[in-house]
Protein backbone atom coordinates (compact mmCIF):
# COMPACT_ATOMS: atom_id res chain seq x y z
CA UNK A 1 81.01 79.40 106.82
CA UNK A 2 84.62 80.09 107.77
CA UNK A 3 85.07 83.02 105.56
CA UNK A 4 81.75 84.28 106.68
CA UNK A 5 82.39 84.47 110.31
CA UNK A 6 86.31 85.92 109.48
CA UNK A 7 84.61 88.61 107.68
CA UNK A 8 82.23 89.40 110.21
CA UNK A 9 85.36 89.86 112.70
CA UNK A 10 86.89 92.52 111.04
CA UNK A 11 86.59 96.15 111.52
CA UNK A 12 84.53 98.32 108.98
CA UNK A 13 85.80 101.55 108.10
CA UNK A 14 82.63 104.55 108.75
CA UNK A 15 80.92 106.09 105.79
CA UNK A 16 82.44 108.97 106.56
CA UNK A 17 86.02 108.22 106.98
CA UNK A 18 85.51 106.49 103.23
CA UNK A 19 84.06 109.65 101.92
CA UNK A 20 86.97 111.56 103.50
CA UNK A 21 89.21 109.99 102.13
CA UNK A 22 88.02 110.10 98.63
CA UNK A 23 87.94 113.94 98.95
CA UNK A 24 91.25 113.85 100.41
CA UNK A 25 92.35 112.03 97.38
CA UNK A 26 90.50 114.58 95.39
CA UNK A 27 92.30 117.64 96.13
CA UNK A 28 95.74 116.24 96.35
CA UNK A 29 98.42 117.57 93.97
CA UNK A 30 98.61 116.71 90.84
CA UNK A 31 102.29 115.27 90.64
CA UNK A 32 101.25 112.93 94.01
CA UNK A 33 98.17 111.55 91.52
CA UNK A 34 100.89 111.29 88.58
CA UNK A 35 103.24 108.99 91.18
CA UNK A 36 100.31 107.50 92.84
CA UNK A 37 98.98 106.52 88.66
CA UNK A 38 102.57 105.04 88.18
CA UNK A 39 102.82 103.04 91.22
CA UNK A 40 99.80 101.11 90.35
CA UNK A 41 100.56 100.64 86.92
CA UNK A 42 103.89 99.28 87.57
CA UNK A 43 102.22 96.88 89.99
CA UNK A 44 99.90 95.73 87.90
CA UNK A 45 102.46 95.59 85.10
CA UNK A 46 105.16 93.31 87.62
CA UNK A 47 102.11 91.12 88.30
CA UNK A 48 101.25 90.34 84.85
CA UNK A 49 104.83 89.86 83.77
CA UNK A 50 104.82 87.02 86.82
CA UNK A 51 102.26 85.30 85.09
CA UNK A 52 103.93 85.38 81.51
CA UNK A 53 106.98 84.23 82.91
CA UNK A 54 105.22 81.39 84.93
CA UNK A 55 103.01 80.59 81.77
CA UNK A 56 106.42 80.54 80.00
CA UNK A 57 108.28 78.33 82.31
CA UNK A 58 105.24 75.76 81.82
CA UNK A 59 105.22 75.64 78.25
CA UNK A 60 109.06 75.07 77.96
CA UNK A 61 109.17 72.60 80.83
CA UNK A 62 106.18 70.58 79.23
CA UNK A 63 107.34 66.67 78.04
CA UNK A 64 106.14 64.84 75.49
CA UNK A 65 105.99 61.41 76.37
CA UNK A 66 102.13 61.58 76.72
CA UNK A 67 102.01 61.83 72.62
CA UNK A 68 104.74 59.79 70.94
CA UNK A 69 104.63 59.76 66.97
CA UNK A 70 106.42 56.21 66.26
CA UNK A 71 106.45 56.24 62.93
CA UNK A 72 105.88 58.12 59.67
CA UNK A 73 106.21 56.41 56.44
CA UNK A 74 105.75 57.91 53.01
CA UNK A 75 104.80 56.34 49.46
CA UNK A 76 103.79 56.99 46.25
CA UNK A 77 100.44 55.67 44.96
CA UNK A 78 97.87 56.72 41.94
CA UNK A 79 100.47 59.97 41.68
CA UNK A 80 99.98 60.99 45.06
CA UNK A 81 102.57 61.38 47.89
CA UNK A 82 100.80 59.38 51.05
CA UNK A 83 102.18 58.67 54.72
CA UNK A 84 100.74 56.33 57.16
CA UNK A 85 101.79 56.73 60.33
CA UNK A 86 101.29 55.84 64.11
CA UNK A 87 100.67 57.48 67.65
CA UNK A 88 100.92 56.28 70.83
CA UNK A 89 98.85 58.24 74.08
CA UNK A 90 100.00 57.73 77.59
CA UNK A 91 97.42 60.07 78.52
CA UNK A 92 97.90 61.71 82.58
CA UNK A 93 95.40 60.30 84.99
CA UNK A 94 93.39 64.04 85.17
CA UNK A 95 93.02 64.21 81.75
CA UNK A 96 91.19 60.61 81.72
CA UNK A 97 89.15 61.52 84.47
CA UNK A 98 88.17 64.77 82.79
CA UNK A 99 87.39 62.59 79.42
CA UNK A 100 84.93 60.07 81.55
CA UNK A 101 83.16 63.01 83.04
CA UNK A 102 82.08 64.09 79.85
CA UNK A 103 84.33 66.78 79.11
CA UNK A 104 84.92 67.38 75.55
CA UNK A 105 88.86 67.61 74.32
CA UNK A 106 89.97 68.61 71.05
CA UNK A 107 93.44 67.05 69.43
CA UNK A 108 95.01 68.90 66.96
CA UNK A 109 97.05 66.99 64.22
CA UNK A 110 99.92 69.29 61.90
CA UNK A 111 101.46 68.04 58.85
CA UNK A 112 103.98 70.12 57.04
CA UNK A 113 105.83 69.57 53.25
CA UNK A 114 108.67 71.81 53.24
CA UNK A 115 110.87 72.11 50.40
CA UNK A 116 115.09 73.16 50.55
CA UNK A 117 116.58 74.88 48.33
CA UNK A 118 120.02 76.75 47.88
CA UNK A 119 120.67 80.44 46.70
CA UNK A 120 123.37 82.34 46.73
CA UNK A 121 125.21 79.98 48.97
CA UNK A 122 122.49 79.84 51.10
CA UNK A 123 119.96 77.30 52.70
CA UNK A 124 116.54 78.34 52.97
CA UNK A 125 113.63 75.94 53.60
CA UNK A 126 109.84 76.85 51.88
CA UNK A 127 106.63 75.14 52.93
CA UNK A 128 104.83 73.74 50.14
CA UNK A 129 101.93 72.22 51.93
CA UNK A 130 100.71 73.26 55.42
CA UNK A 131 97.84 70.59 56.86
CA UNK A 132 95.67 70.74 59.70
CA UNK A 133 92.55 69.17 61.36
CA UNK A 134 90.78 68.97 64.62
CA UNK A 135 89.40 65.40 66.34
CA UNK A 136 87.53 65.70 69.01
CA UNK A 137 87.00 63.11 71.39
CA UNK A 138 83.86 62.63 73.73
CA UNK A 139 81.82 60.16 75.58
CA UNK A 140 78.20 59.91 75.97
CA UNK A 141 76.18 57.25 77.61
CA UNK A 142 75.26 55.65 81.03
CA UNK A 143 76.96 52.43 79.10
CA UNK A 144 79.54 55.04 78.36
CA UNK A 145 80.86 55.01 74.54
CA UNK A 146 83.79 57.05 72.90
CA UNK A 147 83.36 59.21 70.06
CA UNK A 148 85.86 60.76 67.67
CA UNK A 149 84.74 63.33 65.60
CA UNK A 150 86.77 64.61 62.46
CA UNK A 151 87.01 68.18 61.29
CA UNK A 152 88.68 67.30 57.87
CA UNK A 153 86.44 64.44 56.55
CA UNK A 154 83.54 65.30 58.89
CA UNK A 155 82.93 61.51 60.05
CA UNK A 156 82.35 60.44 63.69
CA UNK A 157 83.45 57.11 64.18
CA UNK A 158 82.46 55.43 67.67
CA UNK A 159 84.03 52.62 69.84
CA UNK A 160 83.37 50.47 73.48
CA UNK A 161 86.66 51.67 74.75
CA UNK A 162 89.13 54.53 75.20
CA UNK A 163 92.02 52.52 74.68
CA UNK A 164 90.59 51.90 71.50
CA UNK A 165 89.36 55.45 70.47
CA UNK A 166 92.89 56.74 71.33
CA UNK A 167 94.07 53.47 69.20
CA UNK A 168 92.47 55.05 66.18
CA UNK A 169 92.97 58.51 67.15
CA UNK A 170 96.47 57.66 66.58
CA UNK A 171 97.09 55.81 63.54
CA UNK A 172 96.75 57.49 60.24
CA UNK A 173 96.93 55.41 56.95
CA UNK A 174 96.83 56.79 52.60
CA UNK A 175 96.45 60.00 54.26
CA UNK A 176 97.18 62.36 51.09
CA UNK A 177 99.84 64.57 51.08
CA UNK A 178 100.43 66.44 47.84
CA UNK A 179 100.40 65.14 43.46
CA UNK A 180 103.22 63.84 42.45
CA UNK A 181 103.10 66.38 39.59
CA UNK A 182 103.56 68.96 42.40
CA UNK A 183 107.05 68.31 43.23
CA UNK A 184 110.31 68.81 41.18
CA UNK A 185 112.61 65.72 40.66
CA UNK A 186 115.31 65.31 42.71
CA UNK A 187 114.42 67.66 45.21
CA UNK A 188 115.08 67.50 48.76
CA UNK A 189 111.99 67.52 51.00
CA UNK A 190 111.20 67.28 54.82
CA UNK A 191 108.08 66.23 56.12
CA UNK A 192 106.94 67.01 59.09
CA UNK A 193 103.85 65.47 61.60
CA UNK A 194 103.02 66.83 65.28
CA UNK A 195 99.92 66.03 67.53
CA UNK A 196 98.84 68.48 70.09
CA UNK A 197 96.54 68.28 72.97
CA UNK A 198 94.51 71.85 71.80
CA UNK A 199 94.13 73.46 75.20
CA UNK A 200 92.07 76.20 73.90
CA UNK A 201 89.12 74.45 73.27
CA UNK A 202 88.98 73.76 77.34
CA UNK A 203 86.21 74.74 79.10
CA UNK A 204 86.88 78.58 80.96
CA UNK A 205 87.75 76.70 84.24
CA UNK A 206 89.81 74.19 82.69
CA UNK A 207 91.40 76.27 80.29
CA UNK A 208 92.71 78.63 83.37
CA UNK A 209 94.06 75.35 84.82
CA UNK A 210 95.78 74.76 81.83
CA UNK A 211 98.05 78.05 81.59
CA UNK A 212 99.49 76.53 84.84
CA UNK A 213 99.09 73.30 84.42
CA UNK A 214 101.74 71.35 82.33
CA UNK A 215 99.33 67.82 82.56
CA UNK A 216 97.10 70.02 79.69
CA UNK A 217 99.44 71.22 77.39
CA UNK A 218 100.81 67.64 75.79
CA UNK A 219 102.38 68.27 72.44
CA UNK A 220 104.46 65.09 70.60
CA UNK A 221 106.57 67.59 69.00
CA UNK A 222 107.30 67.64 65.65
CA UNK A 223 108.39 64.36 63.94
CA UNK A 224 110.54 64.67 60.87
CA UNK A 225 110.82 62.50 57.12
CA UNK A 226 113.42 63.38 55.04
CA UNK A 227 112.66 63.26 51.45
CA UNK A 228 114.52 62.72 48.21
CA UNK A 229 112.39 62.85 44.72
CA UNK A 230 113.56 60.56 41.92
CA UNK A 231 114.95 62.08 38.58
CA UNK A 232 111.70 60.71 37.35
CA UNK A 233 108.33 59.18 38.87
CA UNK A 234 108.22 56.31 35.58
């Protein structure tokens, strides 16, 4: 009602004081159009650059805390390189109240097998195995219940709790990484594990929120193994 009655206040310009001015515009001179052309394309262009560098500003100033990897373990089983390994989510209060109001939100969880090598005096690093998969996490119900749903193994598991969906949602176990046949003896290896909060799969309004937002872009950051193969897997 406010912005009704403010816009009611306000003086309209006559028809023909608009159309004036369009012809005026019209017949100006061609270098006044060419500086007139610039001047709005540098605004628009300052503009935009405000919101990269804000947009910027929130990525690098966003903590990780909310997603802590605590652990990544690695072993060797049926000549297969597995990890188990375990998340903890201190999830921000919006983002919880966003979950029990039914809005869908996608995690995104990276695993990475790089290899090192040295060539000509030099250290480069080579990925050898590059793994992701979405979970996305949900709750339906007047008795509400929490869903995870995997992209990799296409299972939904359910549970009473979010405590206990984010429980699960964080612990990995014989997750399969690469055959042992795979990888050269005595190599050095890194591997690598990050969880992301995948901000792109927010609905439009939310996902606006989220370029500004740091509360919806929660990465762990990436947690590192460091890997040394035997001369020989007997």
């Amino acid at each position: 009602m406010n912005s009704l009655a403010s816009a009611s206040t306000h003086t309209r310009k006559p028809l023909a004081l608009s159309l004036r001015t369009r012809c005026q515009d019209a017949t100006r001179p061609a270098h006044l159009k060419s500086t007139l052309k610039q001047t709005v394309i540098r605004a628009v262009f300052q503009s935009f650059m405000g919101m990269v560098s804000i947009t910027s500003f929130v990525t690098a100033a966003q903590a990780s805390d909310e997603i802590m990897i605590l652990r990544v373990s690695d072993y060797q089983q049926n000549q297969k390189l597995l990890l188990d390994s375990e998340s903890r989510f201190n999830l921000p209060d919006a983002i919880i109240t966003a979950i029990n109001h039914e809005i869908p939100l996608t995690f995104k969880t990276e695993i990475r097998l790089s290899e090192k090598n040295q060539r000509l005096g030099f250290d480069y690093e080579r990925t050898r195995v590059a793994i992701e998969y979405q979970t996305r996490l949900y709750v339906e119900g007047v008795n509400p219940r929490y869903y995870l749903y995997n992209s990799r193994n296409l299972k939904t598991q359910s549970f009473a709790s979010l405590k206990s969906a984010l429980l699960t949602l964080g612990t990995l176990q014989s997750f399969p990484v690469i055959n042992l046949s795979e990888l050269h003896p005595k190599q050095h290896y890194t591997l690598k594990m990050r969880i992301s909060l995948d901000h792109w799969q927010l609905p439009a309004p939310l996902l606006m929120e989220s370029l500004f937002k740091s509360h919806w872009r929660l990465s762990s950051g990436w947690y590192d193994v460091s890997i040394q193969t035997p001369g020989s897997w007997l």
